[in-house]
N, C-alpha and C. Protein backbone atom coordinates (compact mmCIF):
# COMPACT_ATOMS: atom_id res chain seq x y z
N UNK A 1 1.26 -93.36 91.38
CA UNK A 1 1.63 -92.18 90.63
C UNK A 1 2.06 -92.61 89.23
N UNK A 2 1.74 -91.77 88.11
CA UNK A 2 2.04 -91.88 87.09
C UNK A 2 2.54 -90.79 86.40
N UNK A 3 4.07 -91.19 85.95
CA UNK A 3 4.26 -89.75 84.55
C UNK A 3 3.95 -89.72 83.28
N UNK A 4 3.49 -89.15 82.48
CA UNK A 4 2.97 -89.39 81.15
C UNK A 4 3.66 -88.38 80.44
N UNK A 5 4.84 -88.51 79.39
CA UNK A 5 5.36 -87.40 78.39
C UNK A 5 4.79 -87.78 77.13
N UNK A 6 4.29 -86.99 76.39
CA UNK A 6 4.13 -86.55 75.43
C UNK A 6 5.12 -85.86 74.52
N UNK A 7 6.23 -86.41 74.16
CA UNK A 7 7.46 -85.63 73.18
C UNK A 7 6.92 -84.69 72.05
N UNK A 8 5.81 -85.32 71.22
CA UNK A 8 5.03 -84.06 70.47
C UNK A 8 4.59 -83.11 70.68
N UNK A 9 4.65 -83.13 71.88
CA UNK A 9 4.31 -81.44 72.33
C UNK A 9 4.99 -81.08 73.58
N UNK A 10 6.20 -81.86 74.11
CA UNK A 10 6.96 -81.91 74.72
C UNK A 10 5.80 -81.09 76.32
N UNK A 11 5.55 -81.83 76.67
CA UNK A 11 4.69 -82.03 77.49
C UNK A 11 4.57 -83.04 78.71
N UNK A 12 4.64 -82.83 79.97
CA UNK A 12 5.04 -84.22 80.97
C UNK A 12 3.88 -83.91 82.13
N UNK A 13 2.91 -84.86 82.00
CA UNK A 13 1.88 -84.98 82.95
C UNK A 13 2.39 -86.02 84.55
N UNK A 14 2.65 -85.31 85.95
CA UNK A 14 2.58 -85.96 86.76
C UNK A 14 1.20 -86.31 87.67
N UNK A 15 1.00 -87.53 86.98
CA UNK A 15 -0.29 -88.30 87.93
C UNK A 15 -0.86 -88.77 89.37
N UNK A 16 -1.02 -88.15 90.41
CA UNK A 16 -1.11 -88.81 91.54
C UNK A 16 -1.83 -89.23 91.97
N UNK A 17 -3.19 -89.17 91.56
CA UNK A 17 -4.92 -89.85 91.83
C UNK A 17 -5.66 -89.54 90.58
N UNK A 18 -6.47 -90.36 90.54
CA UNK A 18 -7.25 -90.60 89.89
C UNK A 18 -9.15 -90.15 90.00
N UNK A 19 -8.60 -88.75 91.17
CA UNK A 19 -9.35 -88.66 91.81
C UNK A 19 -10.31 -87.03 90.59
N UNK A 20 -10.91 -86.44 90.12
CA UNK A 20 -12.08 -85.79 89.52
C UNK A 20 -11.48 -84.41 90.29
N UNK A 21 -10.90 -84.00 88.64
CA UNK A 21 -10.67 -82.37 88.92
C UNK A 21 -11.37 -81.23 89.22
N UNK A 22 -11.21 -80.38 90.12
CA UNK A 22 -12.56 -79.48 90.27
C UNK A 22 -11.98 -78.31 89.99
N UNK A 23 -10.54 -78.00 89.97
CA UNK A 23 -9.85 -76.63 89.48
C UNK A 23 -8.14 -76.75 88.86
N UNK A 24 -8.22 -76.32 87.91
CA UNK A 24 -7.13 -75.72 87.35
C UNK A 24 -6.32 -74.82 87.73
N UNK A 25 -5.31 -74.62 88.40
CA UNK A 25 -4.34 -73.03 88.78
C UNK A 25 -3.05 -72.99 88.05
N UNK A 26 -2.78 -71.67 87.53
CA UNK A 26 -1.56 -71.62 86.63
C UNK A 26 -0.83 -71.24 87.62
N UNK A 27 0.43 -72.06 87.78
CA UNK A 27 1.38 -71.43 88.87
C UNK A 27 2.78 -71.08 88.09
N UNK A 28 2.67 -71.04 86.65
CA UNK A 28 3.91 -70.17 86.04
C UNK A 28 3.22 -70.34 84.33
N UNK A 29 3.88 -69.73 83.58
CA UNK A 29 3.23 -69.92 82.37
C UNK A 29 2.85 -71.28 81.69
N UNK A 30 3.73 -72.31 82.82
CA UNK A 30 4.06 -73.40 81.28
C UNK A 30 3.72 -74.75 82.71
N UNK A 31 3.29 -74.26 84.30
CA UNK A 31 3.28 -75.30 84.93
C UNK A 31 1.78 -74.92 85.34
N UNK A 32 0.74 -75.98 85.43
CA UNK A 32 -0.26 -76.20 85.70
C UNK A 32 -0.95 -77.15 86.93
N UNK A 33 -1.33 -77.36 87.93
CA UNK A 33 -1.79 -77.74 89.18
C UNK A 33 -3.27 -78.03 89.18
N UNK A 34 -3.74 -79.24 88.88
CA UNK A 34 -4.83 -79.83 89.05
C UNK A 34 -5.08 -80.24 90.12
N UNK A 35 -6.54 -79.64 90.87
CA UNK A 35 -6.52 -79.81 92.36
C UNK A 35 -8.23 -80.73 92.67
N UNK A 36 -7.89 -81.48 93.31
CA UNK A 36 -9.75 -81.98 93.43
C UNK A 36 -11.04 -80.96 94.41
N UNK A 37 -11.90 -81.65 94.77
CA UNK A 37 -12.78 -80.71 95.59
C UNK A 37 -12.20 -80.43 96.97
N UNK A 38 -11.50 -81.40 97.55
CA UNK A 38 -10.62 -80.72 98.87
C UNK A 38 -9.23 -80.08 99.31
N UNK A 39 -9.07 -80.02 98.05
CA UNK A 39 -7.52 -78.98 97.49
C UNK A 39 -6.34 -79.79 97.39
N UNK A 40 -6.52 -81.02 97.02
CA UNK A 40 -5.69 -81.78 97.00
C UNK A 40 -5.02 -82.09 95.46
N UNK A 41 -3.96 -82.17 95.42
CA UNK A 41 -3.35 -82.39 94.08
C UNK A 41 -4.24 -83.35 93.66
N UNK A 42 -4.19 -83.43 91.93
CA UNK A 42 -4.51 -84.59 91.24
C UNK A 42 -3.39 -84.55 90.28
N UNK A 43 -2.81 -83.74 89.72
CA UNK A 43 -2.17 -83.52 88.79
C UNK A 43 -1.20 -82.37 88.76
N UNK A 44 0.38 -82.77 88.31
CA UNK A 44 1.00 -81.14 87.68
C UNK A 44 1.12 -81.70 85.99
N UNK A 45 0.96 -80.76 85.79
CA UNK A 45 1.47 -80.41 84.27
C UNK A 45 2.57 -79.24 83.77
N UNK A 46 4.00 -79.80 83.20
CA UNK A 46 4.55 -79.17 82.49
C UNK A 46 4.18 -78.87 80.99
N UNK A 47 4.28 -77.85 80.12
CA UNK A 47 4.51 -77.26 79.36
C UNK A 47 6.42 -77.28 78.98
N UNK A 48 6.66 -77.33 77.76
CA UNK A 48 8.01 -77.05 76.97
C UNK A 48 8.93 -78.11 78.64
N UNK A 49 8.14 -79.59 78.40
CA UNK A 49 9.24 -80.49 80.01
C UNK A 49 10.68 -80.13 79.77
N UNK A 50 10.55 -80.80 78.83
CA UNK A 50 12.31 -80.83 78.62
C UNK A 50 13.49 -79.73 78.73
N UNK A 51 12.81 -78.59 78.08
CA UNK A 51 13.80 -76.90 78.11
C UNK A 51 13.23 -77.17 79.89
N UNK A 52 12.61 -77.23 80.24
CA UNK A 52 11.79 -76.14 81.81
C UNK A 52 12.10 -77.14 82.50
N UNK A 53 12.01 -78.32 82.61
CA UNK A 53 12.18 -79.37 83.58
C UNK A 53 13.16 -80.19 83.71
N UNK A 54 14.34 -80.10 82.37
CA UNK A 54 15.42 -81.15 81.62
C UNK A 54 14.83 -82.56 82.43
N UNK A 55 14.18 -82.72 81.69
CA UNK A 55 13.78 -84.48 82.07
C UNK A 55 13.85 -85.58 81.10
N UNK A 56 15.10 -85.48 80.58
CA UNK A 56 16.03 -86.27 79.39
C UNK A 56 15.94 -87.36 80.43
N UNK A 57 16.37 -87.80 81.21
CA UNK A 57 16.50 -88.34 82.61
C UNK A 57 15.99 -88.66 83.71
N UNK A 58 14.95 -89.40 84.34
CA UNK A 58 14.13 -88.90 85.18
C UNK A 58 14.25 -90.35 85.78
N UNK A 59 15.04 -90.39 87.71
CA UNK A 59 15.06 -91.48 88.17
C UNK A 59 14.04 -91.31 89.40
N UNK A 60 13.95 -91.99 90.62
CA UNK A 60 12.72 -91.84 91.47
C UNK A 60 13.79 -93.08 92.74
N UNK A 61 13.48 -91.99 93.31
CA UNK A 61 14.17 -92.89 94.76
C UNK A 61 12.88 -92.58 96.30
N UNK A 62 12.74 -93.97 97.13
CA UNK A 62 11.56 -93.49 97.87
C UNK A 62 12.93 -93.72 99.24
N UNK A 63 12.37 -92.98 100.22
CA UNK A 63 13.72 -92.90 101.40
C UNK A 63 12.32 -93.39 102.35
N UNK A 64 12.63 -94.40 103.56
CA UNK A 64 12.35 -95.03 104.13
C UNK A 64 12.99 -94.75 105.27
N UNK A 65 12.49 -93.77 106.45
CA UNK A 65 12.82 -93.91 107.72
C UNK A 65 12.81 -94.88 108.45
N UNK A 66 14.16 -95.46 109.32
CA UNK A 66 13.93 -96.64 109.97
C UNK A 66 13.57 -96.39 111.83
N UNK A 67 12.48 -96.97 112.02
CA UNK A 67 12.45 -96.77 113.67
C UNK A 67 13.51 -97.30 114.18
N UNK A 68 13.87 -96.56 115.44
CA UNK A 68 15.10 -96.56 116.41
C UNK A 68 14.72 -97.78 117.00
């Protein structure tokens, strides 16, 4: 996965494959959902990140279930 901001246009691309977009869906004015041919994410896109997303800050924690 990759995030990509763009501060010039305050703009924050989340990357999850690299996999060939086949549709675009607007799911609010300013958030965008790139999906491949089997409806699978490829991409979100914010619009205005920072006001809409405050991502001044942005940490990433992965949680790891342990078998009993």
């Amino acid at each position: 996965m990759k995030i990509k901001y763009f501060e010039d246009t305050d703009t924050a691309i989340f990357e999850f494959t690299d996999k060939e977009i086949k549709e675009t869906r607007e799911v609010t004015e300013n958030i965008y959902l790139d999906i491949d041919e089997h409806g699978n994410m490829v991409n979100i896109t914010i619009e205005h990140a920072n006001k809409n997303a405050n991502i001044q800050e942005f940490s990433f924690q992965r949680i790891i279930k342990e078998s009993a």
